[in-house]
N, C-alpha and C. Protein backbone atom coordinates (compact mmCIF):
# COMPACT_ATOMS: atom_id res chain seq x y z
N UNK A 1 42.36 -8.29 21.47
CA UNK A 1 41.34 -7.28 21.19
C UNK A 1 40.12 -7.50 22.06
N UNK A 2 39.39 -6.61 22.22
CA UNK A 2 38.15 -7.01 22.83
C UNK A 2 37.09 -6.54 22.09
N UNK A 3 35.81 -7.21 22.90
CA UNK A 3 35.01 -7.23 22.21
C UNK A 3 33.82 -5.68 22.10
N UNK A 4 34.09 -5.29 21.19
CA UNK A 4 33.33 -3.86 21.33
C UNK A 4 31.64 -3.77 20.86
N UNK A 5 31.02 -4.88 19.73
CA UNK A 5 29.71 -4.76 19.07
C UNK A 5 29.20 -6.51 18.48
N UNK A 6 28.22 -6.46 18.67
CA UNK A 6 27.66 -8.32 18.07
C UNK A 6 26.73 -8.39 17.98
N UNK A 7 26.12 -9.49 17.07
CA UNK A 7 24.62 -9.69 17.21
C UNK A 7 24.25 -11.16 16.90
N UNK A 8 23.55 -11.81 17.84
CA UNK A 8 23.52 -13.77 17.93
C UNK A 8 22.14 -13.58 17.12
N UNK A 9 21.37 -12.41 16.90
CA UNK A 9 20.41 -12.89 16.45
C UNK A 9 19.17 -14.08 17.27
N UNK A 10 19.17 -13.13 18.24
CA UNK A 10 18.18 -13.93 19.11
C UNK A 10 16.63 -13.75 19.37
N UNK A 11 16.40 -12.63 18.28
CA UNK A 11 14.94 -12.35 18.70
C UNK A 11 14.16 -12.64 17.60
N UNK A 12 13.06 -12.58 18.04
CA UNK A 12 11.91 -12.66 17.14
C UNK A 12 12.47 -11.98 15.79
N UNK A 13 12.70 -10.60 15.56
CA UNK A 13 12.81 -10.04 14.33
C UNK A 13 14.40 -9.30 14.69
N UNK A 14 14.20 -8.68 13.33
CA UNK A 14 15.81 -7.98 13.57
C UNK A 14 15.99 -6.83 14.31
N UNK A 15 16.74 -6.78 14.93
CA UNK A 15 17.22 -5.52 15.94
C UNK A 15 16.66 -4.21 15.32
N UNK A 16 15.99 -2.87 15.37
CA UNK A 16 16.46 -1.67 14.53
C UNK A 16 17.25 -1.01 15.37
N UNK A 17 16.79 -1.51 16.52
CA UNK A 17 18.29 -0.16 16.89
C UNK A 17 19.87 -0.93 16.39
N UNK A 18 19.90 -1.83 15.97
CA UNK A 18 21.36 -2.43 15.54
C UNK A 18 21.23 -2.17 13.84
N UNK A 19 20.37 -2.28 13.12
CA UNK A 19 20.59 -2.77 11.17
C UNK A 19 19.12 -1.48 11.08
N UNK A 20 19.69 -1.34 10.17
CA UNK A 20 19.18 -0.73 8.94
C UNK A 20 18.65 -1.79 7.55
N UNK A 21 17.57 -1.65 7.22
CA UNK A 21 17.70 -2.55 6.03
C UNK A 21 16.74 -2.18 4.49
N UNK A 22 17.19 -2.99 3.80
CA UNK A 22 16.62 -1.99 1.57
C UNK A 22 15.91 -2.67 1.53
N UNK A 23 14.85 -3.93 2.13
CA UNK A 23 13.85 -4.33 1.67
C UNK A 23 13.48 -5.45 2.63
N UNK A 24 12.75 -4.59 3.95
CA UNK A 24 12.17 -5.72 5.10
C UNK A 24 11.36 -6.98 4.87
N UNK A 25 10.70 -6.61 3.57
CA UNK A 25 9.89 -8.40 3.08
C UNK A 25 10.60 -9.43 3.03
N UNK A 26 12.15 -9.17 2.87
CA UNK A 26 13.25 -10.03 2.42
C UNK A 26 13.92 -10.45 3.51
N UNK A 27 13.89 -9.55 4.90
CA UNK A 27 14.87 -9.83 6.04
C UNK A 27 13.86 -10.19 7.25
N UNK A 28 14.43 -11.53 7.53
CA UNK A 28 13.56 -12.63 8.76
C UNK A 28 14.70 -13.04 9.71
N UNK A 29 14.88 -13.15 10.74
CA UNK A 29 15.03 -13.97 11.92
C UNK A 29 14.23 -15.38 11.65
N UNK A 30 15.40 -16.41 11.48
CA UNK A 30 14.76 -17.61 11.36
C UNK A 30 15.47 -19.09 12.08
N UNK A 31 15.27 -19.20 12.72
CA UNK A 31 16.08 -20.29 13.83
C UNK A 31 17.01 -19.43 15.13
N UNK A 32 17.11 -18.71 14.91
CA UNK A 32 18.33 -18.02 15.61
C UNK A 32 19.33 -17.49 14.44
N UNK A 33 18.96 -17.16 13.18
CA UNK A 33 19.82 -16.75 12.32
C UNK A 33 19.35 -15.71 11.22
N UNK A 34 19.89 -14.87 11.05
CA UNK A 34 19.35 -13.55 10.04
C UNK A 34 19.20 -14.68 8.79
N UNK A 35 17.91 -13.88 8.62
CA UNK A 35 17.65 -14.95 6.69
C UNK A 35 17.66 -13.60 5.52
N UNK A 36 18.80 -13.23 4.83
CA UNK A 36 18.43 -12.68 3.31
C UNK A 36 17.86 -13.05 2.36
N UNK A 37 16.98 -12.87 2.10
CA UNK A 37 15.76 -13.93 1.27
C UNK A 37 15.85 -12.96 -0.24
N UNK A 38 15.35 -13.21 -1.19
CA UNK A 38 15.08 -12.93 -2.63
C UNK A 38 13.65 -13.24 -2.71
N UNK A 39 12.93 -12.27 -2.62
CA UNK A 39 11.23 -12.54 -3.04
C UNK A 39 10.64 -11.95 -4.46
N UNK A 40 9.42 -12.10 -4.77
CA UNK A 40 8.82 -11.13 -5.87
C UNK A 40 8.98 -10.26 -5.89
N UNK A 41 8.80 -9.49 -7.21
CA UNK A 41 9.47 -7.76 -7.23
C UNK A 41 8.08 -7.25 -7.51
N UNK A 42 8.34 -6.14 -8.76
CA UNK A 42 7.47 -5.52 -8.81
C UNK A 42 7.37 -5.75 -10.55
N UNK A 43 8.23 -6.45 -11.13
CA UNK A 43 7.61 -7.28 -12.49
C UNK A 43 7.37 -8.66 -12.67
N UNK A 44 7.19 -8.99 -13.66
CA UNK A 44 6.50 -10.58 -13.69
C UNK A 44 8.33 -11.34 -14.25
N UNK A 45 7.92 -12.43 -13.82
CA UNK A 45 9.49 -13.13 -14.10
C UNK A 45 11.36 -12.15 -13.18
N UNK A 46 10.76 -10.90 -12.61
CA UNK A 46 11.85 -10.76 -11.72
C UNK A 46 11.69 -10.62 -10.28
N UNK A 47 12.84 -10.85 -9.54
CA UNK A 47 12.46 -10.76 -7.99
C UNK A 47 13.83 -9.96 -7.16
N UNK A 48 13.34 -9.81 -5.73
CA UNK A 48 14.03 -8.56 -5.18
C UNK A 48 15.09 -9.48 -4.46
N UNK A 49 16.24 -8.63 -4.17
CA UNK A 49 17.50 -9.03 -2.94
C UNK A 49 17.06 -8.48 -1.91
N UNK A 50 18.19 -8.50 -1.04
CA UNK A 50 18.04 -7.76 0.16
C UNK A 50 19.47 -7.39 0.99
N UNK A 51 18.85 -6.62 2.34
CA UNK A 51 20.79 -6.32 2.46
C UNK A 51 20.43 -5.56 3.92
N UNK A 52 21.22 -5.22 4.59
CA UNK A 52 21.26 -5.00 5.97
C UNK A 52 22.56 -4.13 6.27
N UNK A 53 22.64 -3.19 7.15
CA UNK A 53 24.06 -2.88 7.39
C UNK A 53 24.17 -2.03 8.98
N UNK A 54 24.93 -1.41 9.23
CA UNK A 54 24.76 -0.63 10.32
C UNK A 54 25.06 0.70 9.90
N UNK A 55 24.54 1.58 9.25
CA UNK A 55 24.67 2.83 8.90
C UNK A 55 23.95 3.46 10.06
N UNK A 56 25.07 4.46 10.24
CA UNK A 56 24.22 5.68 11.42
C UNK A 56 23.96 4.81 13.10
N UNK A 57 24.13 4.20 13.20
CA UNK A 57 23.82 2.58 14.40
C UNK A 57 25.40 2.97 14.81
N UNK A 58 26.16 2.04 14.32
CA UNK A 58 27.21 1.08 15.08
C UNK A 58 28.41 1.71 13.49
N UNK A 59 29.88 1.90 14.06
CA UNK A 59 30.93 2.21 12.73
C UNK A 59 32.01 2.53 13.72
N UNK A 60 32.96 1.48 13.02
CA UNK A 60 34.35 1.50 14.45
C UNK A 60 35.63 2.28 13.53
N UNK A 61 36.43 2.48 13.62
CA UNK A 61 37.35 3.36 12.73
C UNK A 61 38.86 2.29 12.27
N UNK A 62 38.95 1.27 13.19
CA UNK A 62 39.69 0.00 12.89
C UNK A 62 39.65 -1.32 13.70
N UNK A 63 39.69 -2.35 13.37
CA UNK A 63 39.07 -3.46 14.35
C UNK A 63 39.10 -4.46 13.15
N UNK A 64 38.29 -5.97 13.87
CA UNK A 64 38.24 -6.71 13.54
C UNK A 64 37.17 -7.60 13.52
N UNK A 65 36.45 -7.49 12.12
CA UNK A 65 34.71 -8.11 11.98
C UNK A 65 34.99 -9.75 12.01
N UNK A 66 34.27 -10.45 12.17
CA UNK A 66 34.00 -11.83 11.78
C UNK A 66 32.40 -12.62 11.99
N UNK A 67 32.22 -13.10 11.06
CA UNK A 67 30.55 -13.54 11.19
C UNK A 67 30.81 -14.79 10.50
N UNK A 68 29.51 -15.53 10.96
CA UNK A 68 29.78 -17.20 10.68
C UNK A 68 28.60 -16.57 9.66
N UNK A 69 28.63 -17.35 8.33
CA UNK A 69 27.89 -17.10 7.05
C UNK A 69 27.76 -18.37 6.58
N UNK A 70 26.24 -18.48 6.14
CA UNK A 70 25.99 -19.78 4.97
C UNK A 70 25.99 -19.00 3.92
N UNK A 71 26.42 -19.22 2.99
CA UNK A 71 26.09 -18.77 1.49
C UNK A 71 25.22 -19.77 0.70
N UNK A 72 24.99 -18.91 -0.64
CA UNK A 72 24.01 -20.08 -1.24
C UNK A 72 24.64 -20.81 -2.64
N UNK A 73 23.54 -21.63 -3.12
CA UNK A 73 24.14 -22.54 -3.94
C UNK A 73 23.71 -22.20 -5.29
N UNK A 74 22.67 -21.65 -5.53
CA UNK A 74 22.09 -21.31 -6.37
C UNK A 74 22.64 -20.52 -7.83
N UNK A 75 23.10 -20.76 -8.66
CA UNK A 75 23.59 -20.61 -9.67
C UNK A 75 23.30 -19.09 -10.26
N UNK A 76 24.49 -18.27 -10.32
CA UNK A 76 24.08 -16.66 -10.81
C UNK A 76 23.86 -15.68 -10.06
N UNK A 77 23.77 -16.31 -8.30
CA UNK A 77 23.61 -15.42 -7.53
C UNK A 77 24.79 -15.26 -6.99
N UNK A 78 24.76 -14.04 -6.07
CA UNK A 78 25.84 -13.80 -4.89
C UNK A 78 25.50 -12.83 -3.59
N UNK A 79 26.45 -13.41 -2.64
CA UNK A 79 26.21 -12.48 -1.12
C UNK A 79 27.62 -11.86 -1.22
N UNK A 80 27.64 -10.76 0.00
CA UNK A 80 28.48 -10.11 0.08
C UNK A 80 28.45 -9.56 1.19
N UNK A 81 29.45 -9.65 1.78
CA UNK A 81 29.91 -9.20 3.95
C UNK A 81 30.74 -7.97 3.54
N UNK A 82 30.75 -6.75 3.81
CA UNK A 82 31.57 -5.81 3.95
C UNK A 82 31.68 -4.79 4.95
N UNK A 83 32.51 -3.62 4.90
CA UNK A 83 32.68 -2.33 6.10
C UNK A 83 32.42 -1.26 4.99
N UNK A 84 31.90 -0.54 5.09
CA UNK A 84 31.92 0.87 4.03
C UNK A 84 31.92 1.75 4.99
N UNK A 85 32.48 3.35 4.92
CA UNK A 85 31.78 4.08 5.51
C UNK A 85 30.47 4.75 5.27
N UNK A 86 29.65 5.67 6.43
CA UNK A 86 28.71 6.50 6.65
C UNK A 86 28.06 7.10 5.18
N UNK A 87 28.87 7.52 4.85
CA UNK A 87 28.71 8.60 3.92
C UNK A 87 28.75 8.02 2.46
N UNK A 88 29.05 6.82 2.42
CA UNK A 88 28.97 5.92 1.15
C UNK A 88 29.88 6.58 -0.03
N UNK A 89 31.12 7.12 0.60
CA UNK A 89 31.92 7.74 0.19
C UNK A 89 33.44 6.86 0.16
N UNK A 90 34.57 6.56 0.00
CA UNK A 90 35.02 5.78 0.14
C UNK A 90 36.11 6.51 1.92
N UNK A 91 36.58 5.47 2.62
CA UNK A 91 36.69 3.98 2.23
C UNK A 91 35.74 2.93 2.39
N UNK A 92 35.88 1.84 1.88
CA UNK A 92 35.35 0.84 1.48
C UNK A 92 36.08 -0.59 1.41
N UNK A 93 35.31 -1.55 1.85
CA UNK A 93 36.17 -3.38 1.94
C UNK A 93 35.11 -4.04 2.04
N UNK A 94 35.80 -5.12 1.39
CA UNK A 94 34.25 -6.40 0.95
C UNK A 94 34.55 -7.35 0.55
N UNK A 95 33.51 -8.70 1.01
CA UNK A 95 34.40 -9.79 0.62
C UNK A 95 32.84 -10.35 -0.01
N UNK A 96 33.08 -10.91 -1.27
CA UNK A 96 31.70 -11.24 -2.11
C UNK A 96 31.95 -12.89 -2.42
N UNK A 97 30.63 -13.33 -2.68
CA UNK A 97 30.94 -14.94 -3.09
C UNK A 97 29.56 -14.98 -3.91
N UNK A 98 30.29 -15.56 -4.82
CA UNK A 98 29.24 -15.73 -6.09
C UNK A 98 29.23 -17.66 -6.44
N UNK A 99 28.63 -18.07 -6.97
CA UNK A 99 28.08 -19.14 -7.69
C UNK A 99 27.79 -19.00 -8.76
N UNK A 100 28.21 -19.54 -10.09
CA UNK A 100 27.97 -19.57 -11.30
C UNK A 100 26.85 -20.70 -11.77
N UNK A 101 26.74 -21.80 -11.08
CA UNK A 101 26.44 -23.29 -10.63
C UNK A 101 27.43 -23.93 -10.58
N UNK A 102 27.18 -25.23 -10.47
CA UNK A 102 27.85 -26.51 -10.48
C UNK A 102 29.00 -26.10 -9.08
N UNK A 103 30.32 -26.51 -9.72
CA UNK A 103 31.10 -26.27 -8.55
C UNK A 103 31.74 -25.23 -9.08
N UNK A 104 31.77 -24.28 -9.59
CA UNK A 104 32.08 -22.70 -10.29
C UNK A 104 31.97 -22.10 -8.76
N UNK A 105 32.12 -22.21 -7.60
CA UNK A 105 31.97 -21.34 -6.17
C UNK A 105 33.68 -20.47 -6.18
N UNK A 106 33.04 -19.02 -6.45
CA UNK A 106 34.58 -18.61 -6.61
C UNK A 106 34.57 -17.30 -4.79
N UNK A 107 35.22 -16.71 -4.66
CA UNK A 107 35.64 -15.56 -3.85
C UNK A 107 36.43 -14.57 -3.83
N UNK A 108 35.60 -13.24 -3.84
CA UNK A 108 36.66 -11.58 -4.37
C UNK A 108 36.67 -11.23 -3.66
N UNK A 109 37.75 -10.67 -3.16
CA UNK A 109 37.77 -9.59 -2.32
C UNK A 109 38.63 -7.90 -3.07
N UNK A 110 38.03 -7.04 -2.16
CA UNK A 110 38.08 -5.68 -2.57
C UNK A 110 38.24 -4.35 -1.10
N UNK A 111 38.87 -3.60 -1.95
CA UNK A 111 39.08 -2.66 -1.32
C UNK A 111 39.10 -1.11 -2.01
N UNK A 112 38.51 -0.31 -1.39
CA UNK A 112 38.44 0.96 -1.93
C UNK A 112 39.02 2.24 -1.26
N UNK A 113 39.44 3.20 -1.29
CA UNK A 113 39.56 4.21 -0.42
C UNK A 113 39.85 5.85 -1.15
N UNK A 114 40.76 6.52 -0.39
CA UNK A 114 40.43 7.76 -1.18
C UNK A 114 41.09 8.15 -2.19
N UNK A 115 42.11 7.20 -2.24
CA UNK A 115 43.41 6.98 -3.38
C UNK A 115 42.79 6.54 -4.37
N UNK A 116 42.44 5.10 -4.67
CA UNK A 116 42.63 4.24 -5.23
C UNK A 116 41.77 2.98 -4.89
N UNK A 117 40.95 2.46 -5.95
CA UNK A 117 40.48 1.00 -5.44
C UNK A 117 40.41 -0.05 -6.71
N UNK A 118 40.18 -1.26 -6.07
CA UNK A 118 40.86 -2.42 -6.69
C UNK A 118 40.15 -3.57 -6.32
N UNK A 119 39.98 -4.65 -7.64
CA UNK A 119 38.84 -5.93 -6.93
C UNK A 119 40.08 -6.63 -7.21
N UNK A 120 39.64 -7.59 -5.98
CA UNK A 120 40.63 -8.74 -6.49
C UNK A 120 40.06 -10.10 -6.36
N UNK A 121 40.18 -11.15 -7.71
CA UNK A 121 39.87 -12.39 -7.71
C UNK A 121 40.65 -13.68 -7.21
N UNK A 122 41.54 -13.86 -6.64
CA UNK A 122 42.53 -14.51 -6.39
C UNK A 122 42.78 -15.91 -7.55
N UNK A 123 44.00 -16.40 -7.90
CA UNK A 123 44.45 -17.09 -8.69
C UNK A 123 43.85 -18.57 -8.26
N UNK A 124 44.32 -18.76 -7.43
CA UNK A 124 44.02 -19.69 -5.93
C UNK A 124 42.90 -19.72 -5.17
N UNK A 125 41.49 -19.93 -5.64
CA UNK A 125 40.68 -19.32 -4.81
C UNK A 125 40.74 -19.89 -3.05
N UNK A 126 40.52 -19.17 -2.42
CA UNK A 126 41.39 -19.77 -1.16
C UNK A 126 39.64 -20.39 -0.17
N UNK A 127 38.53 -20.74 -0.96
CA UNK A 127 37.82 -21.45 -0.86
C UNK A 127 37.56 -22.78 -1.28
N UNK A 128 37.03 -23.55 -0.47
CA UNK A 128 36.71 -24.77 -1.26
C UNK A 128 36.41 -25.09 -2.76
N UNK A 129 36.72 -25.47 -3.83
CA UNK A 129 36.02 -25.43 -4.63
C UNK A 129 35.49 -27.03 -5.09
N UNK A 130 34.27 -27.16 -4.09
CA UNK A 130 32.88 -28.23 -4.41
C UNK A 130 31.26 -27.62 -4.15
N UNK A 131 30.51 -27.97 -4.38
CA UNK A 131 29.31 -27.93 -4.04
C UNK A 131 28.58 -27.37 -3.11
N UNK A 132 29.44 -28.26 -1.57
CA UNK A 132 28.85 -28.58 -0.56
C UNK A 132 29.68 -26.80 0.18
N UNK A 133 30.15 -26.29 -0.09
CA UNK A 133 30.41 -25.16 0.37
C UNK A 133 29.57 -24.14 0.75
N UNK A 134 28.91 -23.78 -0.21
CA UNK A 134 27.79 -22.74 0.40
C UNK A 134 26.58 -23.42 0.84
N UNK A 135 26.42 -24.63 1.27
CA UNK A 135 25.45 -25.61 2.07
C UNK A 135 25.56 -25.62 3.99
N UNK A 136 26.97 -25.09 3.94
CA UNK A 136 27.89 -24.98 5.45
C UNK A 136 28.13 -23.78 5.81
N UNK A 137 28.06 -23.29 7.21
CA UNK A 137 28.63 -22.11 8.16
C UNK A 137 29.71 -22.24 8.16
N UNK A 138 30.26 -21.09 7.36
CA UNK A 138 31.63 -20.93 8.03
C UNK A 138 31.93 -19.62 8.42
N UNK A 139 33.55 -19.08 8.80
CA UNK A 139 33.47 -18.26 9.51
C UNK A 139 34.32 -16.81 7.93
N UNK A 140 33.92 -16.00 8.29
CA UNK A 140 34.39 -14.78 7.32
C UNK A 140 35.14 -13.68 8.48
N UNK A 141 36.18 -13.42 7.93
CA UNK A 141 36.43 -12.41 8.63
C UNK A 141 37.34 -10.98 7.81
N UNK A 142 37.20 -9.85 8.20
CA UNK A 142 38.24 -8.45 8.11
C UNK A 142 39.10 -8.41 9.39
N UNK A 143 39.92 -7.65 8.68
CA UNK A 143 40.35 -6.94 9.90
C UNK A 143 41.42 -5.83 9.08
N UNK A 144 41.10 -4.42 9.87
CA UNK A 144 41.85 -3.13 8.80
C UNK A 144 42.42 -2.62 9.66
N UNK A 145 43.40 -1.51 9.57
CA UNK A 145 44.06 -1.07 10.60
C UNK A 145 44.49 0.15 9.41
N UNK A 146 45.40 1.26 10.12
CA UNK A 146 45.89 1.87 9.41
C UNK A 146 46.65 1.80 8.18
N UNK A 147 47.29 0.70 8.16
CA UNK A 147 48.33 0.47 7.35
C UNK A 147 47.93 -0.40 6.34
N UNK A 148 46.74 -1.64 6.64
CA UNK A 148 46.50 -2.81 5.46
C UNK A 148 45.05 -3.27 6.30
N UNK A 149 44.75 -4.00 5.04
CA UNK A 149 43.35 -4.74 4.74
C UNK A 149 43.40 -6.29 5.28
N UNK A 150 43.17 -7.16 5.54
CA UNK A 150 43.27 -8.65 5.56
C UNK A 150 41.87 -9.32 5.60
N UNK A 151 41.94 -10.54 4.96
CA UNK A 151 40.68 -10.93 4.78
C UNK A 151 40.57 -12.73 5.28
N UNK A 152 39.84 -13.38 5.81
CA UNK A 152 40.43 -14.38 6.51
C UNK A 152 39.27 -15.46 6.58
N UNK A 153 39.19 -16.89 6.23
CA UNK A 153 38.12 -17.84 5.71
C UNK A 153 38.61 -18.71 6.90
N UNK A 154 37.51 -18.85 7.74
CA UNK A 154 37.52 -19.96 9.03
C UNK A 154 38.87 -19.91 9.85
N UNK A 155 39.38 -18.42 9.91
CA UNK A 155 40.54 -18.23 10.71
C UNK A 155 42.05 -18.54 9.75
N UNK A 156 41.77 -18.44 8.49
CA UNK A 156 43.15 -18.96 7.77
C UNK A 156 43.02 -17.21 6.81
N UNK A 157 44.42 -16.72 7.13
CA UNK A 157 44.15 -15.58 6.47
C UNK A 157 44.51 -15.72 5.03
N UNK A 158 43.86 -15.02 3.97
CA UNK A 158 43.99 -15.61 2.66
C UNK A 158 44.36 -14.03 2.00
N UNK A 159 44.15 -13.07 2.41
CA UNK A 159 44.35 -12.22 1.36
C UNK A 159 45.14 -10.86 2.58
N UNK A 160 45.92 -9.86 1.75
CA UNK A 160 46.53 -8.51 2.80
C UNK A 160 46.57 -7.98 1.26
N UNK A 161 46.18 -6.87 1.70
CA UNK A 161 46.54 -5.50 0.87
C UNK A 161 46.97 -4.35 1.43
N UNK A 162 47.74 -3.88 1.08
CA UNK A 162 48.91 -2.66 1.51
C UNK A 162 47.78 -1.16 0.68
N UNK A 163 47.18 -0.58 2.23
CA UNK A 163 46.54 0.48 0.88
C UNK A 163 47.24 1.69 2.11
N UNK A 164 46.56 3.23 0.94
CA UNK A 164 46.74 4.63 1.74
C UNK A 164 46.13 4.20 3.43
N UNK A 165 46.96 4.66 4.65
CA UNK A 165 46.03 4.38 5.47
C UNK A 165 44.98 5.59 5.45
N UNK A 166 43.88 4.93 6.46
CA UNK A 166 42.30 6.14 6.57
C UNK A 166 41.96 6.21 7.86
N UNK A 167 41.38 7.16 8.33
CA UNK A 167 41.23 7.14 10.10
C UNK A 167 39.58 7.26 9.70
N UNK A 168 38.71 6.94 8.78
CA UNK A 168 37.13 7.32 8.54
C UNK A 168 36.37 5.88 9.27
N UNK A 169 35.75 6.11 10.07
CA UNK A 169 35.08 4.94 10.64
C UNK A 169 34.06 3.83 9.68
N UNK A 170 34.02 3.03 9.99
CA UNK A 170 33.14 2.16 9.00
C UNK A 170 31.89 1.15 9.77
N UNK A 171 30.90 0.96 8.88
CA UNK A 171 29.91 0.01 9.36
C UNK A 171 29.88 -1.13 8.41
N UNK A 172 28.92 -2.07 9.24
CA UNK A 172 29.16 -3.62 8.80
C UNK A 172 27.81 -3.79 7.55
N UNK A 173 27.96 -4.41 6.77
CA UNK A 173 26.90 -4.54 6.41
C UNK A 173 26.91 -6.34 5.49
N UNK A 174 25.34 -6.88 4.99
CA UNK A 174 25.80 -8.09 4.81
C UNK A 174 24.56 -7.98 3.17
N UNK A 175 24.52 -8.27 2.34
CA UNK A 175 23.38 -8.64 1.19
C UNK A 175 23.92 -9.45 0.34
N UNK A 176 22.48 -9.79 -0.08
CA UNK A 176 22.04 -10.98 -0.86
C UNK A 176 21.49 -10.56 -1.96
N UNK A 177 22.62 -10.20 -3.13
CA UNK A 177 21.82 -9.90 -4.70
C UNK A 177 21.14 -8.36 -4.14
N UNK A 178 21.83 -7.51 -3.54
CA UNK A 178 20.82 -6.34 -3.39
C UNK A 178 20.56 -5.13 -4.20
N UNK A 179 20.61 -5.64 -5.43
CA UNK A 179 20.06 -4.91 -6.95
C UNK A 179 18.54 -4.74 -6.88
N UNK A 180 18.20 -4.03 -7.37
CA UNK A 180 16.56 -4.03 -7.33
C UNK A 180 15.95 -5.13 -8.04
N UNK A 181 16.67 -5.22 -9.01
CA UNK A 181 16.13 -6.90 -9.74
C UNK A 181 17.37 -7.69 -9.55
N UNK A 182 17.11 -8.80 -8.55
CA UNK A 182 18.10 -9.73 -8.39
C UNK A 182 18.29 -10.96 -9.06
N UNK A 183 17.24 -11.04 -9.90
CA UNK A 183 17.73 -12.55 -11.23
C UNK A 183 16.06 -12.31 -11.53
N UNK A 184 16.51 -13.11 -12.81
CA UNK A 184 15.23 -13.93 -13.52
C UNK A 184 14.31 -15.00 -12.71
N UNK A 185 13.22 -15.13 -12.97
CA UNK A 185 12.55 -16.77 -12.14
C UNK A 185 13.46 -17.68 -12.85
N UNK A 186 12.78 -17.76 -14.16
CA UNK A 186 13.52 -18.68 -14.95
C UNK A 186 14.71 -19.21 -14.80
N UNK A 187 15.69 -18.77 -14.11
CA UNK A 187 17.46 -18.77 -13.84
C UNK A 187 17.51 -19.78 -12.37
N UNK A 188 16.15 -19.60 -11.62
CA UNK A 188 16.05 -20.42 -10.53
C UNK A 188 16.13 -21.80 -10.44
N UNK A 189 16.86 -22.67 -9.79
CA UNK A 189 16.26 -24.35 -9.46
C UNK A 189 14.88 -24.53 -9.23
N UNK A 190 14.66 -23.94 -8.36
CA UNK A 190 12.55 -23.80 -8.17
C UNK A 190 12.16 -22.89 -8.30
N UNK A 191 11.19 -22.17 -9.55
CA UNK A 191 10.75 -21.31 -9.85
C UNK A 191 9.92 -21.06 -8.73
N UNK A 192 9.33 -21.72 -8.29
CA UNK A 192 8.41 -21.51 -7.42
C UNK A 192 8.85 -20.77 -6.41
N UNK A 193 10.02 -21.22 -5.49
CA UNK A 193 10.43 -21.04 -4.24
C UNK A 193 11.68 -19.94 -4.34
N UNK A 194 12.17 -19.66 -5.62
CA UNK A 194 13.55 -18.58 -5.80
C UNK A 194 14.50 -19.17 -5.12
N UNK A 195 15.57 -18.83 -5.01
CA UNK A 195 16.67 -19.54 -4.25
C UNK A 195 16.75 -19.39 -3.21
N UNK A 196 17.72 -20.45 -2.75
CA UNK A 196 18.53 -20.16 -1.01
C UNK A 196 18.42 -19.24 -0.56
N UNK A 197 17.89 -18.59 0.76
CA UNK A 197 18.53 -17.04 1.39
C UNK A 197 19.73 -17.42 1.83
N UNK A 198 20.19 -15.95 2.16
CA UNK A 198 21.70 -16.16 2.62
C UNK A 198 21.58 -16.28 4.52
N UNK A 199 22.18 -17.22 4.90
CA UNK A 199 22.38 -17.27 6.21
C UNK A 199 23.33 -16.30 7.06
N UNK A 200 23.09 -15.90 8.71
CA UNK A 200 24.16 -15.28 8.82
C UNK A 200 23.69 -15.46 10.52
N UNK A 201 24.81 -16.60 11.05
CA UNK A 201 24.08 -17.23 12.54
C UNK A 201 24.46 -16.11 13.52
N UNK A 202 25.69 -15.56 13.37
CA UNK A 202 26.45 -13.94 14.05
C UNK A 202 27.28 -13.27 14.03
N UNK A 203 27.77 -12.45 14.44
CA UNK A 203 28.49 -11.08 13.73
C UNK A 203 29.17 -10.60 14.98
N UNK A 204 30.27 -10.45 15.02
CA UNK A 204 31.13 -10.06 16.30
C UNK A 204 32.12 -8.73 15.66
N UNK A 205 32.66 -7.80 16.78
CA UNK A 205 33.46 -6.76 16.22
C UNK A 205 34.00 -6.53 17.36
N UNK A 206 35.59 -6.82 17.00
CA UNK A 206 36.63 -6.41 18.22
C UNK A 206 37.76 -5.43 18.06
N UNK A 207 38.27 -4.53 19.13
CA UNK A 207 38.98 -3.56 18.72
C UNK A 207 39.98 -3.85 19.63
């Protein structure tokens, strides 16, 4: 395949001609890496997510995403890498990772389209399950085609789903808790500081 769209995340702030984003207080360029941050909201004791995507920008019709992602550790939260289309209409694919605490680090993946859609938790979670997991970059990947879905953790493919095929183009998008209220303070390790942002060092798309 080659390489058709990417982003290393090399500048000062985030691209707009590449992302779109639901709450710029929350989205930083920080080392060379997109930061999804969770800040204060607009009540006392709750605070905001955040989220990024390429709507209206960048949407390929089949191909193959992959982005190196830190996730976080923080207990109750979750990120989520997906393709939706334009029109926020289906189809739709997504791969989410949540933390409950402790070593509770689970991974869903999902798929939607014009048929029919479906989450799936796997039996097996085909992630690590310790700690030190969402502390590390690793790599996430899709890849859709007419015929099926696949979903793939540091190059080991872990999940295929057989859906209706769709010829509707899709964009990338990546958030962190992007509910308008994304947790309690109280629910935090440091009230003070809210949790982990979500890391995301780069984002490649080949067709």
């Amino acid at each position: 395949m080659k390489l058709v769209w990417e982003d290393n995340f090399d500048g000062k702030q985030l691209d707009k001609s590449k992302w779109n984003t639901s709450n710029p207080d929350a989205v930083r360029i920080v080392d060379g890496q997109l930061s999804l941050e969770v800040v204060p909201g607009s009540k006392p004791m709750f605070w905001r997510g955040s989220s990024v995507d390429t709507k209206g920008k960048f949407s390929v019709k089949n191909g193959y995403v992959e982005a190196s992602i830190m996730f976080v550790q923080t207990g109750g939260h979750g990120c989520g890498f997906a393709v939706g289309n334009d029109d926020k209409r289906n189809p739709a694919a997504g791969m989410g990772y949540g933390n409950g605490g402790g070593d509770s680090v689970s991974l869903s993946m999902w798929v939607v389209n014009e048929e029919r859609g479906r989450t799936l938790n796997p039996k097996d979670n085909p992630i690590a399950k310790d700690p030190s997991f969402g502390k590390k970059f690793h790599k996430f990947a899709f890849y859709w085609t007419p015929e099926d879905y696949r979903w793939y953790v540091d190059g080991r493919l872990v999940q295929t789903m057989h859906q209706p095929p769709t010829s509707k183009p899709m964009h990338v998008s990546f958030g962190h808790n992007g509910l308008p209220e994304a947790g309690l303070l109280k629910n935090f390790k440091d009230p003070a500081k809210g949790p982990e942002p979500m890391r995301v060092d780069w984002v490649k798309v080949y067709q």
